[in-house]
Protein backbone atom coordinates (compact mmCIF):
# COMPACT_ATOMS: atom_id res chain seq x y z
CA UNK A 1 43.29 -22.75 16.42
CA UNK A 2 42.51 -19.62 18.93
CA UNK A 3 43.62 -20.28 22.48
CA UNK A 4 41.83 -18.14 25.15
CA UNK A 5 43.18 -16.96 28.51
CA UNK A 6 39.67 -16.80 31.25
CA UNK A 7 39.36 -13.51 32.46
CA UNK A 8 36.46 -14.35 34.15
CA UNK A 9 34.83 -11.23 34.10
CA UNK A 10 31.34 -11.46 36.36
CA UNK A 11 29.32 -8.87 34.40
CA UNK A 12 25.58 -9.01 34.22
CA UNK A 13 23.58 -6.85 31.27
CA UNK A 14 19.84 -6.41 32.08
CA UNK A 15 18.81 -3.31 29.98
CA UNK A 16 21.98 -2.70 27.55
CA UNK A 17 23.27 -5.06 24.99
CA UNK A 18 25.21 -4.63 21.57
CA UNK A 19 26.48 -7.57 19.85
CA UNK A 20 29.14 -8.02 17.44
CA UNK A 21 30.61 -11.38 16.12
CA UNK A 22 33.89 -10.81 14.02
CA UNK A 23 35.01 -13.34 11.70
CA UNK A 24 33.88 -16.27 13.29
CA UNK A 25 34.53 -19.94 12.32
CA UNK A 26 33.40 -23.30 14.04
CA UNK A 27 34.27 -26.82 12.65
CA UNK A 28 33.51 -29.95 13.76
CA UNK A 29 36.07 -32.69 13.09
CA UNK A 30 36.63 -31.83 9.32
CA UNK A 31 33.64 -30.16 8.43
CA UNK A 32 33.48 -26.24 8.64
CA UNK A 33 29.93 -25.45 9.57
CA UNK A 34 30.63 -21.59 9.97
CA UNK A 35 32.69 -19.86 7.90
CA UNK A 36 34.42 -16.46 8.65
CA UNK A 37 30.98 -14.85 9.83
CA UNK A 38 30.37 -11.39 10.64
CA UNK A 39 27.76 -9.49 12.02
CA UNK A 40 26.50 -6.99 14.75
CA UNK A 41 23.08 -6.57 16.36
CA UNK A 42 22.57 -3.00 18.01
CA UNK A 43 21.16 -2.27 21.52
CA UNK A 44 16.98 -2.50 21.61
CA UNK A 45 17.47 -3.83 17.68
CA UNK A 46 15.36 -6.91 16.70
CA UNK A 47 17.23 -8.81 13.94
CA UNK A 48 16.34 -11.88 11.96
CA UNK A 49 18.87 -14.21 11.02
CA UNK A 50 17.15 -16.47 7.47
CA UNK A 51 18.46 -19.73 6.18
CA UNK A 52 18.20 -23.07 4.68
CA UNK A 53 18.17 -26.23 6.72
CA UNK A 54 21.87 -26.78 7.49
CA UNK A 55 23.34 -23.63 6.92
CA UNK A 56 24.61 -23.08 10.07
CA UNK A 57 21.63 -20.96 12.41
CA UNK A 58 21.35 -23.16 15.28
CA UNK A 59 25.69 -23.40 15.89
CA UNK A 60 25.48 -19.51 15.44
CA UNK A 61 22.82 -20.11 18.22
CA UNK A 62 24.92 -22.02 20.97
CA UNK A 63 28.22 -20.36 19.81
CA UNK A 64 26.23 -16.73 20.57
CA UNK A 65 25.16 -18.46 24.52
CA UNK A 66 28.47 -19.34 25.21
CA UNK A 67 27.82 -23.35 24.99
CA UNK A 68 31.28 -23.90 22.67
CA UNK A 69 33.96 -21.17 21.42
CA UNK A 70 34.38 -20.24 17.95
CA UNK A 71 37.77 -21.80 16.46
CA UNK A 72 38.92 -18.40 14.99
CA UNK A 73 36.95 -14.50 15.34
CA UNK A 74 35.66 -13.28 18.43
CA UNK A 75 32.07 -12.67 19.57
CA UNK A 76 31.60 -9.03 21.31
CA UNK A 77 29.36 -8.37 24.28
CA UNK A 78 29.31 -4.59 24.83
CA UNK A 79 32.83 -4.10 23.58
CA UNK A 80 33.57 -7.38 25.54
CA UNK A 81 35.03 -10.66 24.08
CA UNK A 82 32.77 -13.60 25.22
CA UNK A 83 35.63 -15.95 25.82
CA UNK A 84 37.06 -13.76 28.35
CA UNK A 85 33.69 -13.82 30.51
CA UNK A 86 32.27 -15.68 33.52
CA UNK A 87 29.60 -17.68 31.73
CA UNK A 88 27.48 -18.06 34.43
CA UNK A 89 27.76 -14.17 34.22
CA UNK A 90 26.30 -14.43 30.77
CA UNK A 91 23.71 -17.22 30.87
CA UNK A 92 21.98 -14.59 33.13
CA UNK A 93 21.96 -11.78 30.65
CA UNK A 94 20.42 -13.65 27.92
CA UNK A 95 17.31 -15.89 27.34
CA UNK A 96 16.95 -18.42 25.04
CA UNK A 97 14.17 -19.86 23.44
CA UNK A 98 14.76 -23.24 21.57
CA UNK A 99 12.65 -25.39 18.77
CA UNK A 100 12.63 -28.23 20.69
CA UNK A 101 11.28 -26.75 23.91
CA UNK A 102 10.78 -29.39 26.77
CA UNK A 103 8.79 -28.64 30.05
CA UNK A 104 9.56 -30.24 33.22
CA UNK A 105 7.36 -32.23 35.34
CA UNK A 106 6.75 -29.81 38.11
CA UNK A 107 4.67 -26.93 38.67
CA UNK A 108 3.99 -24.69 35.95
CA UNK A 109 5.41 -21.44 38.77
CA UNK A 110 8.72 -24.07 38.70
CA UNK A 111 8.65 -23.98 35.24
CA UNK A 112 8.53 -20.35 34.31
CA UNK A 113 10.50 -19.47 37.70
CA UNK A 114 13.09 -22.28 37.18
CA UNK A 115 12.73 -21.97 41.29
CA UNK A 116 12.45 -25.25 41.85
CA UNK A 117 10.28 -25.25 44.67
CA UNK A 118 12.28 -21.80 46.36
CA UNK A 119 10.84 -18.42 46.95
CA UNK A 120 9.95 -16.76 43.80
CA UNK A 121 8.35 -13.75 43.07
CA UNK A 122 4.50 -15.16 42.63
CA UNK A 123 2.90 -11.39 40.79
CA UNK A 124 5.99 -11.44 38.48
CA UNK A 125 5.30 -14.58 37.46
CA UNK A 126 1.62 -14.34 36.95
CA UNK A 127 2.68 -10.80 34.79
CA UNK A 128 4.81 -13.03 32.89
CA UNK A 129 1.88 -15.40 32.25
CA UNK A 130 -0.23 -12.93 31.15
CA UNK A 131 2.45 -11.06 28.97
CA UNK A 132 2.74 -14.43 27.02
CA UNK A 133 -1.19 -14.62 26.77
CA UNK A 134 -1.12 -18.21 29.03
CA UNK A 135 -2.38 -16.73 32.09
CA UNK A 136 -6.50 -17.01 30.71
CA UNK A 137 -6.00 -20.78 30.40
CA UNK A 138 -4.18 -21.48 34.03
CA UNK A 139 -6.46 -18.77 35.98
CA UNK A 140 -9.35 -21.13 35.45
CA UNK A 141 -7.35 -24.21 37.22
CA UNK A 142 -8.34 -25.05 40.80
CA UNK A 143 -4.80 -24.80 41.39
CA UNK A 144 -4.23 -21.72 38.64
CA UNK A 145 0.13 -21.53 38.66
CA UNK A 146 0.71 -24.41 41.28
CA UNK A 147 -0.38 -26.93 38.90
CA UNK A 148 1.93 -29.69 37.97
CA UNK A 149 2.13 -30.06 34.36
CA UNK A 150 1.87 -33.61 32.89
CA UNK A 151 0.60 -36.95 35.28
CA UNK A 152 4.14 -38.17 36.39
CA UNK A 153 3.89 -36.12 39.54
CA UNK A 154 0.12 -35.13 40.03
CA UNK A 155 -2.84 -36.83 38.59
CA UNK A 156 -4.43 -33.35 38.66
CA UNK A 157 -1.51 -32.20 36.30
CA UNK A 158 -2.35 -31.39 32.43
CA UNK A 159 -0.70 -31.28 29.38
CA UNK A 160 0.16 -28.52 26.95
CA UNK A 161 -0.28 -28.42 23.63
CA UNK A 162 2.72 -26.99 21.31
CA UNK A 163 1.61 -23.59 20.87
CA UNK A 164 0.81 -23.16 25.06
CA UNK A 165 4.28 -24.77 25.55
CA UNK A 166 5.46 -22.40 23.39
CA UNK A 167 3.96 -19.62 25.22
CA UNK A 168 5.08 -21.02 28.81
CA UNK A 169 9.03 -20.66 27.19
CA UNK A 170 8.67 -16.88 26.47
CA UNK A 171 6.72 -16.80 29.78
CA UNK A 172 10.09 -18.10 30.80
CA UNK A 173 12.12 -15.60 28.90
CA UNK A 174 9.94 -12.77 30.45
CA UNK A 175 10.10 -13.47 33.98
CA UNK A 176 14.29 -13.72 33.27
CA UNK A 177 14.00 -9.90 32.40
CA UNK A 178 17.09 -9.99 30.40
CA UNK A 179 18.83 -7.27 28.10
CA UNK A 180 19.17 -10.46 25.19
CA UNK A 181 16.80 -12.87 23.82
CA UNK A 182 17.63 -15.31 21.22
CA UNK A 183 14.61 -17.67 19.46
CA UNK A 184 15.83 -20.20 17.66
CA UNK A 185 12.66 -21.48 15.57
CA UNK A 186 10.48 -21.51 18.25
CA UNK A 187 7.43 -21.28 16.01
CA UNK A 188 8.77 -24.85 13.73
CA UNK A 189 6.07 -27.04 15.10
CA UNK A 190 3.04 -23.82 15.28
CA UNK A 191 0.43 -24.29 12.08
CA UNK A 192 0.57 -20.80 10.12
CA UNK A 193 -1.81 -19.11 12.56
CA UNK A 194 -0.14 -20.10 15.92
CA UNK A 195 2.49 -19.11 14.05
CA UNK A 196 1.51 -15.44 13.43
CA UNK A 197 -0.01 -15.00 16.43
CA UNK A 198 3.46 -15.66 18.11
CA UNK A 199 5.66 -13.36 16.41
CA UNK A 200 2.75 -10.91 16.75
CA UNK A 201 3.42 -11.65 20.70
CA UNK A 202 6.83 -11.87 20.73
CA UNK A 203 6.63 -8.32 18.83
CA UNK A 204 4.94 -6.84 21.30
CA UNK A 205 7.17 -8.09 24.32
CA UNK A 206 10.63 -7.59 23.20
CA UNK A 207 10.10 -3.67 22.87
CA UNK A 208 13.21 -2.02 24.06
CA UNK A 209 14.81 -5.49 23.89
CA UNK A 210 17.49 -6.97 22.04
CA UNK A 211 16.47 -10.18 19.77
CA UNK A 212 17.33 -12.54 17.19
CA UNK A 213 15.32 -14.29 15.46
CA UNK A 214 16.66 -17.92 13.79
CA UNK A 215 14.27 -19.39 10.87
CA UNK A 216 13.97 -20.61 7.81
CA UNK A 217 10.60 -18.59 7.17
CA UNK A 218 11.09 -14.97 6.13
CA UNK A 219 7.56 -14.72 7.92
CA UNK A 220 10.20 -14.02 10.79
CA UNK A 221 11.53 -11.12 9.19
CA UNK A 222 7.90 -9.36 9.72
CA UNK A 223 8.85 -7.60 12.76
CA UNK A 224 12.27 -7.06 12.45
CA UNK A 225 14.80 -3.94 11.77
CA UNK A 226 18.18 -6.00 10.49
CA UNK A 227 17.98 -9.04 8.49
CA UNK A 228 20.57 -11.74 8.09
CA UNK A 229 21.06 -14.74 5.39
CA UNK A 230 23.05 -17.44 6.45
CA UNK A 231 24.22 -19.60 3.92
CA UNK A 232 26.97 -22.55 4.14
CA UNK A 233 27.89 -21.42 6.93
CA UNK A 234 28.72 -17.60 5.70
CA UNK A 235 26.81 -14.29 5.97
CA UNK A 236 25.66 -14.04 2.29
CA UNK A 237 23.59 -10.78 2.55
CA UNK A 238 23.08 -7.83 5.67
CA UNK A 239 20.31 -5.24 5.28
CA UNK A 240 17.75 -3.52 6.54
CA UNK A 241 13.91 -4.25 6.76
CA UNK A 242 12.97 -1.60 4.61
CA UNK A 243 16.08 -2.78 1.89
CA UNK A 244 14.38 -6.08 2.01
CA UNK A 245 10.47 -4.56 1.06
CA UNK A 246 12.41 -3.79 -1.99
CA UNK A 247 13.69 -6.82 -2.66
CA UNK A 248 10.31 -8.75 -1.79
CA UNK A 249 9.01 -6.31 -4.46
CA UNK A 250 11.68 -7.53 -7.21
CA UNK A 251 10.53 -10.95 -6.10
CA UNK A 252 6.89 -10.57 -6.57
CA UNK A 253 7.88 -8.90 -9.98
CA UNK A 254 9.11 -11.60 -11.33
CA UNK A 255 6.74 -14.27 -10.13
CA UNK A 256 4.19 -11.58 -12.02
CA UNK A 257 6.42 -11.94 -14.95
CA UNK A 258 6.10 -16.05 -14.90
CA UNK A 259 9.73 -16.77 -14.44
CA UNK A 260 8.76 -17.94 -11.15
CA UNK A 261 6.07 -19.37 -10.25
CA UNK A 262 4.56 -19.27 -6.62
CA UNK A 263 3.93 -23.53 -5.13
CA UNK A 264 2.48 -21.76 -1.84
CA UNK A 265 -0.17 -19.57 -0.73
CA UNK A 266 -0.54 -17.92 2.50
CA UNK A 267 3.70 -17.13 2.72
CA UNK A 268 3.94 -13.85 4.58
CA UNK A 269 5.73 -12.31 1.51
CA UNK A 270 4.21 -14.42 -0.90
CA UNK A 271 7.26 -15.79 -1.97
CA UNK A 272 8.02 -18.98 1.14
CA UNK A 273 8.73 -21.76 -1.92
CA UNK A 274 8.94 -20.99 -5.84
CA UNK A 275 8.77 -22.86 -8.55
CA UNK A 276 12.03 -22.42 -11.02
CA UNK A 277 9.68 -22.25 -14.70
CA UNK A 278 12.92 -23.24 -16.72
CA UNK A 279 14.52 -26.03 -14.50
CA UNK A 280 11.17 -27.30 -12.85
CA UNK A 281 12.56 -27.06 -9.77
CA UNK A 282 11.01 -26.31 -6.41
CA UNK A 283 13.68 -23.17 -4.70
CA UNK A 284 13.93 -22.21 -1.81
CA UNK A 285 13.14 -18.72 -1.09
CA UNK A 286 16.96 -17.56 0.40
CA UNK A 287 18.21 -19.12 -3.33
CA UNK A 288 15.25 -16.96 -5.45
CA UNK A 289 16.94 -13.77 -3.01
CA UNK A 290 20.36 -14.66 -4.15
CA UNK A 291 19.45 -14.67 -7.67
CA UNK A 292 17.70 -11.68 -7.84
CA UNK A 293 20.75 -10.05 -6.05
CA UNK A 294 22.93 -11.30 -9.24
CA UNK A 295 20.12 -10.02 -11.50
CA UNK A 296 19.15 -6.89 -9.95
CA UNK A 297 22.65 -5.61 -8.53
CA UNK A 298 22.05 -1.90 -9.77
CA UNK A 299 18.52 -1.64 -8.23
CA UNK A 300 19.30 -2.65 -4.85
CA UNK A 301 22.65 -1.12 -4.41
CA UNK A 302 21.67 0.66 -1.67
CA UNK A 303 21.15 -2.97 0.00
């Protein structure tokens, strides 16, 4: 067990962040659900971080914003250790975008703001708006921004659907202006082409930004410089976008070669779930990368 002395050091990052995590581990009662983890995301570098259900993205998630300390490692903020900063300090450096994004029953200025009925700025927010392509749909409300959303408050209020909700959370994220954004599965509940056409937006907003992407999907990895595979709680492979063309390429080899056989169209890489031809089993697309890794050591050494 790590014990940590508070510092408390009141530092806020709006246009420079580098992040390092060093050998971190967080358990839970008995069970170890990260494992000795490393990894560092450079300043203005958009990284994707790829796993299975249950392999440990979303704790890397709240352990990265500060919510609980790892047991063992440290987590670097500019050469700073996390658990010797003012967390209030740092929930204002980063934004965070979650799966299970929830609106609030006020206006929808309140809910991008977070103002809470105070002065906010009013263009910024409609910039925001726009920047996260929502601003078409509210400009044609009687009361555009001021509208409530849902009925508990205002009868006039409306109701998003999960792609616009979706869109009002990196509104959010946008209007924060921070140095940090982290997205854990935002696009889980978006069909294929909601789906696209939010990475495509967050893409285009997060230039000059730090990000990490959390998913399951390698359709995440699209847009991103560093990619990450978590599994059982450890950092199983580290490389670069281009690295992982290569590898995509070895994958599409061999489902061209019928050892494995594609059970999805549409994938981003073509390769989202395969079909094992000698076990008859259904793989994930992390466990195909894996073994190709054993398979193919020599030809992606420079991985």
């Amino acid at each position: 067990m790590v014990y940590y002395v508070k510092i408390q050091k009141y530092v806020i990052w709006r246009n420079h962040m580098i992040l390092a995590c060093q050998n971190i581990s967080k358990a839970f009662g008995t069970t170890e659900i990260i494992k000795n983890a490393s990894f560092h995301i450079e300043e203005r570098e958009k990284a994707a971080l790829v796993g299975i259900n249950g392999a440990g993205k979303s704790t890397i998630v709240k352990l990265l914003c500060g919510f609980y300390m790892p047991d063992e490692g440290h987590i670097y903020i500019n050469g700073t250790d996390l658990a010797t900063m003012d967390l209030d300090a740092w929930y204002r450096s980063l934004a965070a975008v979650f799966q299970d994004a929830f609106t609030y029953s006020f206006s929808i200025a309140d809910n991008v703001t977070c103002s809470m009925g105070e002065d906010y700025d009013a263009e910024k927010c409609r910039e925001a708006l726009k920047d996260a392509g929502l601003w078409e749909k509210i400009q044609k409300l009687p009361q555009k921004e001021k509208t409530f959303i849902g009925k508990e408050v205002s009868e006039d209020g409306i109701h998003l659907s999960g792609g616009e909700t979706q869109k009002l959370m990196l509104a959010r994220a946008l209007y924060k202006g921070c140095a940090l954004l982290l997205l854990d599965e935002p696009t889980a509940a978006l069909d294929a082409i909601a789906e696209n056409e939010m990475y495509e937006k967050y893409n285009e907003m997060l230039t000059g930004k730090t990000a990490l992407f959390i998913s399951h999907r390698l359709a995440s990895t699209r847009f991103c410089d560093h990619i990450l595979f978590l599994e059982n709680g450890k950092i199983t492979l580290s490389t670069s976008k281009p690295s992982f063309d290569g590898l995509v390429k070895l994958l599409r080899q061999a489902v061209d070669h019928g050892d494995l056989h594609n059970d999805r169209t549409g994938d981003q890489h073509g390769i989202g779930v395969l079909h094992d031809q000698s076990s008859g089993h259904v793989v994930e697309a992390v466990q195909v990368i894996q073994a190709v890794l054993l398979h193919h050591g020599a030809a992606l050494a420079g991985l």
